[in-house]
Protein backbone atom coordinates (compact mmCIF):
# COMPACT_ATOMS: atom_id res chain seq x y z
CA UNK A 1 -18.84 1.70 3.81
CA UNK A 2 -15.64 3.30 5.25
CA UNK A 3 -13.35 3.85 2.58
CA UNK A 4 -10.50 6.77 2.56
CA UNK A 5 -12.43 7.25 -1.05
CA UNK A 6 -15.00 9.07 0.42
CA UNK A 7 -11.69 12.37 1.07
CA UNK A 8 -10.24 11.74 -2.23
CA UNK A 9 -11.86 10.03 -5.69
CA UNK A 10 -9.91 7.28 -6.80
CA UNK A 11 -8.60 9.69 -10.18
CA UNK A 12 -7.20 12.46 -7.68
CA UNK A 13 -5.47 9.92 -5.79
CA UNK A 14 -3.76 7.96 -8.40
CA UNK A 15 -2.15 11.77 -8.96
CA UNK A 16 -1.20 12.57 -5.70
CA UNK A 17 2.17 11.47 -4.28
CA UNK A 18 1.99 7.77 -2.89
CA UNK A 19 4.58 5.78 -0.36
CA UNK A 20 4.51 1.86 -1.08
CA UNK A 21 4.87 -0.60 1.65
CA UNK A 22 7.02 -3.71 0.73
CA UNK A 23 3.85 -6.43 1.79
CA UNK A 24 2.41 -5.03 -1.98
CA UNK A 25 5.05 -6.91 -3.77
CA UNK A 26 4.79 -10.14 -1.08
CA UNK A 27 0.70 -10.83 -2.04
CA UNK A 28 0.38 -14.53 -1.24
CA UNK A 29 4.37 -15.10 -0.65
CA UNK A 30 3.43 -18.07 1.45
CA UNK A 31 1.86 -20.23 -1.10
CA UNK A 32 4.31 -19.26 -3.91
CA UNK A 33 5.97 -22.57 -4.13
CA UNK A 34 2.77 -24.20 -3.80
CA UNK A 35 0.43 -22.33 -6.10
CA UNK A 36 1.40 -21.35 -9.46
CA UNK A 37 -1.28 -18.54 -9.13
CA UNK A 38 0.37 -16.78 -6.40
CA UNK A 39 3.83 -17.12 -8.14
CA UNK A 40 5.67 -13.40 -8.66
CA UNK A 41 5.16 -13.70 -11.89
CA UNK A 42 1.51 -14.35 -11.92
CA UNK A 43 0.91 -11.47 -9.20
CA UNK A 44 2.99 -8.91 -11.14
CA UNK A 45 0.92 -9.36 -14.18
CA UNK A 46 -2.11 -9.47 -12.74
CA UNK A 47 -2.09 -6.51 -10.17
CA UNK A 48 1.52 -5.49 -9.22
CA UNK A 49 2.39 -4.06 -12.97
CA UNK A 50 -1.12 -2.21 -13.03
CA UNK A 51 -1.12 -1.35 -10.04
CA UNK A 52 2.56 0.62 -10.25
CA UNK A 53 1.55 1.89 -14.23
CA UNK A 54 -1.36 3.40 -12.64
CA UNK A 55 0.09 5.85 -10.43
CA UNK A 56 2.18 8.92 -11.64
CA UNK A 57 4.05 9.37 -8.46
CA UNK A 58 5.65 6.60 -6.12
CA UNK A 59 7.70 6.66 -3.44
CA UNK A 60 9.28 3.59 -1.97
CA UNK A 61 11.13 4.34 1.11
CA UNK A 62 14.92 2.67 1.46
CA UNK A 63 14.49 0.79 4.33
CA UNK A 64 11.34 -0.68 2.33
CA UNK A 65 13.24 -1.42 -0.83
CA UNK A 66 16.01 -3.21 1.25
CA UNK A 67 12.97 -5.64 2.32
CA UNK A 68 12.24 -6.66 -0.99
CA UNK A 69 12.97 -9.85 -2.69
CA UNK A 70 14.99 -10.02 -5.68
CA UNK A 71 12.18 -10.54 -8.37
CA UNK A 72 10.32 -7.57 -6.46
CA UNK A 73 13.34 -5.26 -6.50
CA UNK A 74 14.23 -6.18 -9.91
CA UNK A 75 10.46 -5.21 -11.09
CA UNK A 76 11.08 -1.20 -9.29
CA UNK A 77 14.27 -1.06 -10.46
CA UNK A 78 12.61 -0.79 -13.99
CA UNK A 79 10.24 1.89 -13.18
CA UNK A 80 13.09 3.88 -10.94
CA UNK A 81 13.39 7.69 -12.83
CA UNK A 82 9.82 7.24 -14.15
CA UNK A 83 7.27 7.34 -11.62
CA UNK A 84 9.22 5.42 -8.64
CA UNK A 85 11.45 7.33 -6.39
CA UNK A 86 13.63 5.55 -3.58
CA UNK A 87 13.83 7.82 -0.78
CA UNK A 88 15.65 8.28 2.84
CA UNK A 89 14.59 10.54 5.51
CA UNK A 90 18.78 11.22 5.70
CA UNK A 91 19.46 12.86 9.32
CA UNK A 92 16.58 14.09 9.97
CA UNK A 93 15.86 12.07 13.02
CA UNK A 94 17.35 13.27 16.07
CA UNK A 95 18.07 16.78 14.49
CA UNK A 96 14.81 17.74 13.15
CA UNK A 97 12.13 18.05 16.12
CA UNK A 98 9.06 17.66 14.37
CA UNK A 99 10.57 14.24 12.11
CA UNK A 100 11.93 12.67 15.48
CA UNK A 101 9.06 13.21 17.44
CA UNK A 102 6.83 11.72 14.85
CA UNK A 103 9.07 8.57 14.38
CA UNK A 104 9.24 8.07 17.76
CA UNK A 105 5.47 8.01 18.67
CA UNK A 106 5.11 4.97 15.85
CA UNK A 107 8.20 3.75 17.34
CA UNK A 108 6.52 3.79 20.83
CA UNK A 109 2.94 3.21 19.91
CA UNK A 110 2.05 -0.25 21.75
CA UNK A 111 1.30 -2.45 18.49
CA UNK A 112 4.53 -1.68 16.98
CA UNK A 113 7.15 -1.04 19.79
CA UNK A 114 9.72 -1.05 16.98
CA UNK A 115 13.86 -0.84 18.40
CA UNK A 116 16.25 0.38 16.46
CA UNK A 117 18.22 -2.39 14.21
CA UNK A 118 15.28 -4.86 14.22
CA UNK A 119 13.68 -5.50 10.98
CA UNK A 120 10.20 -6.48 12.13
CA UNK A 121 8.27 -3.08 11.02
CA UNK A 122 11.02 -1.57 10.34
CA UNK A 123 9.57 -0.88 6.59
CA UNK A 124 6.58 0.06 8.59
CA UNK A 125 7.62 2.58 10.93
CA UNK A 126 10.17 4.41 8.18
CA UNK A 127 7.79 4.86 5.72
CA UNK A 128 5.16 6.10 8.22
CA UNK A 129 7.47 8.82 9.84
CA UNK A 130 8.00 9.98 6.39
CA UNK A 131 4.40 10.16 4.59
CA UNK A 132 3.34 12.15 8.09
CA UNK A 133 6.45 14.63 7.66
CA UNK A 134 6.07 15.33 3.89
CA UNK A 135 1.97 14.87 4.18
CA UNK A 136 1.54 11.86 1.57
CA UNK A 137 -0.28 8.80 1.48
CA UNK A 138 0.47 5.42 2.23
CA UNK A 139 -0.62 2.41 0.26
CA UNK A 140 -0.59 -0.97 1.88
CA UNK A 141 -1.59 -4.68 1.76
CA UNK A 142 -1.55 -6.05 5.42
CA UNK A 143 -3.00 -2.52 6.79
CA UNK A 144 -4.47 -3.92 10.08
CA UNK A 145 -1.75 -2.62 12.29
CA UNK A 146 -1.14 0.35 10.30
CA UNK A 147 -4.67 1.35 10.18
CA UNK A 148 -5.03 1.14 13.76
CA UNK A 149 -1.67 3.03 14.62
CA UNK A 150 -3.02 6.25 12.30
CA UNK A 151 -5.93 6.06 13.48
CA UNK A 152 -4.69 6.70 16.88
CA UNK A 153 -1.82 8.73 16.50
CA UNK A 154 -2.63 12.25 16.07
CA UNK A 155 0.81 12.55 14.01
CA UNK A 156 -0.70 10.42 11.19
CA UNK A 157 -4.14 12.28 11.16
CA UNK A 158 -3.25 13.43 7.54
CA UNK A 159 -2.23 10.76 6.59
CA UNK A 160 -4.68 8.23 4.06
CA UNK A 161 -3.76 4.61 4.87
CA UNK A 162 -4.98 2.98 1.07
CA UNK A 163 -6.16 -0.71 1.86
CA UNK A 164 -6.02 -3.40 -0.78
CA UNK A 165 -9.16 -2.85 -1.82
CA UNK A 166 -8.68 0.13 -3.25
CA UNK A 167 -5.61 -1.19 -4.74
CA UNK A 168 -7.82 -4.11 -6.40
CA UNK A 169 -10.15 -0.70 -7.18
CA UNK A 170 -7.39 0.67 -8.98
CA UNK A 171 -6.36 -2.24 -10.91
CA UNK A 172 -9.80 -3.36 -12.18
CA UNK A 173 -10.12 0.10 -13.49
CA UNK A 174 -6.65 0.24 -15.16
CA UNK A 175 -8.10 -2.89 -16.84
CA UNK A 176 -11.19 -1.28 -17.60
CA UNK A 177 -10.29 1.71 -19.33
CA UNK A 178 -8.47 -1.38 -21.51
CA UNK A 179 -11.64 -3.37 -22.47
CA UNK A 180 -10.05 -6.00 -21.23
CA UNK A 181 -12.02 -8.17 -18.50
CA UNK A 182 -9.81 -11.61 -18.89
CA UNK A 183 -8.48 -10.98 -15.31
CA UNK A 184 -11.48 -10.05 -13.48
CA UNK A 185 -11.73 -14.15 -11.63
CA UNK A 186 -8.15 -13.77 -10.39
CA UNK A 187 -9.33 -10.26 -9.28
CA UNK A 188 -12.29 -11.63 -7.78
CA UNK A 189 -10.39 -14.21 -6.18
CA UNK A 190 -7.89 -11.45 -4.60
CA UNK A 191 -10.71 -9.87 -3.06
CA UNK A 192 -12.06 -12.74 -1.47
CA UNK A 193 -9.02 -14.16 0.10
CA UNK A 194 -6.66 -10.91 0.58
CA UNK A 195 -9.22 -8.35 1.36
CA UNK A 196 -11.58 -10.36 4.29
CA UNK A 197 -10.10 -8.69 7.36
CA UNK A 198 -10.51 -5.02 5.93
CA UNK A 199 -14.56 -6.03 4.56
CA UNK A 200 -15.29 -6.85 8.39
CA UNK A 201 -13.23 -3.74 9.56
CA UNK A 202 -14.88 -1.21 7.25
CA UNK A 203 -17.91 -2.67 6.62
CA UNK A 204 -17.03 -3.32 2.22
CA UNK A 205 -19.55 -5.73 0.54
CA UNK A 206 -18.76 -9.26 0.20
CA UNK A 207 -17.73 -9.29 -3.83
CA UNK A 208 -15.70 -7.13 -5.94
CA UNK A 209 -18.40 -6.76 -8.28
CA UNK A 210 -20.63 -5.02 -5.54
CA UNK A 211 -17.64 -3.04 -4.39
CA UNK A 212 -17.06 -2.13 -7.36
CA UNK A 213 -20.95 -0.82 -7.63
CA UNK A 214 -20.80 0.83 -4.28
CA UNK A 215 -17.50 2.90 -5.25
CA UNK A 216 -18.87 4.27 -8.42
CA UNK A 217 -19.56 7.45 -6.46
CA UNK A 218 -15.81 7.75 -5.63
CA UNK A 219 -14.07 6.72 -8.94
């Protein structure tokens, strides 16, 4: 099982200093209209607000928070001077040789091929540049892209891309350390439908509750 677990337990990590991609917030976005279970408010109770309560240290980057809806940026805004922290790389690109030359290899890189102004990876490609510069992790939902680019950049070589099963990892434990096992289906459920292209990618068993047994080690 390849999981970025294996570097750092899941109680060191929920310590160390995190960046937050906007696709977090956007879990099942597409059938919001047409499934009251993937409705914001649904998703924020059941993952987003444990998910952000578990963590001591987030960073959203601005071009990030500017992607968010307005139920998702209302739900930061409330944790903003707590443990969420909007940030901006400021000038740094173009003046500072070792920020510019990191943005512009994601830039470049052939999955992304990001120009400036678009919005498609913008989030993406900004929040990258940054977690490599200041050494921090990066949490994500739809990793695939991401998780190749670091993996083949040797600019992101420090840097942990966290999949969403760890972030379903992170939530079933925040509900754990509650007694409270009323949302493990709709956790179950997540895993199934959300986390299918990372099981094949990094080999994760087929159920939360065996992933869940196979990450004991690493909790």
């Amino acid at each position: 099982m390849i999981t970025p677990l294996k570097k750092t337990a899941l109680h060191d990590l929920l310590n160390k200093p995190v960046l937050f991609d906007a696709n977090i917030f956007m879990v099942g976005i597409s059938d919001r209209f047409s499934d009251k279970n993937c409705s914001f408010e649904n998703m924020k109770n059941l993952y987003i607000k444990p998910l952000v309560e578990s963590f001591t240290d987030i960073y959203i980057h601005e071009m990030v928070y500017i992607e968010l809806d307005d139920e998702s940026k209302a739900f930061v805004d409330t944790y903003i001077g707590e443990n969420v922290k909007i940030v901006s790389a400021g000038n740094l690109h173009g003046k500072d040789p070792k920020y510019t030359t990191i943005f512009n290899n994601i830039a470049k890189h052939e999955l992304v091929n990001y120009k400036d102004g678009n919005s498609k990876d913008r989030g993406e490609v900004y929040s990258l540049a940054y977690a490599a510069y200041y050494n921090m992790n990066y949490f994500c939902s739809k990793e695939i892209m991401v998780d190749i680019v670091a993996g083949e950049l040797e600019d992101l070589k420090d840097v942990d891309i966290i999949t969403f099963d760890i972030i379903l990892l992170s939530v079933y434990m925040y509900y754990a350390k509650q007694n409270d096992n009323s949302n493990s289906k709709g956790l179950k459920s997540m895993y199934k439908k959300y986390c299918a292209d990372v099981i094949k990618r990094h080999g994760l068993p087929s159920t939360l509750g065996e992933y869940i047994k196979a990450s004991q080690d690493y909790l």
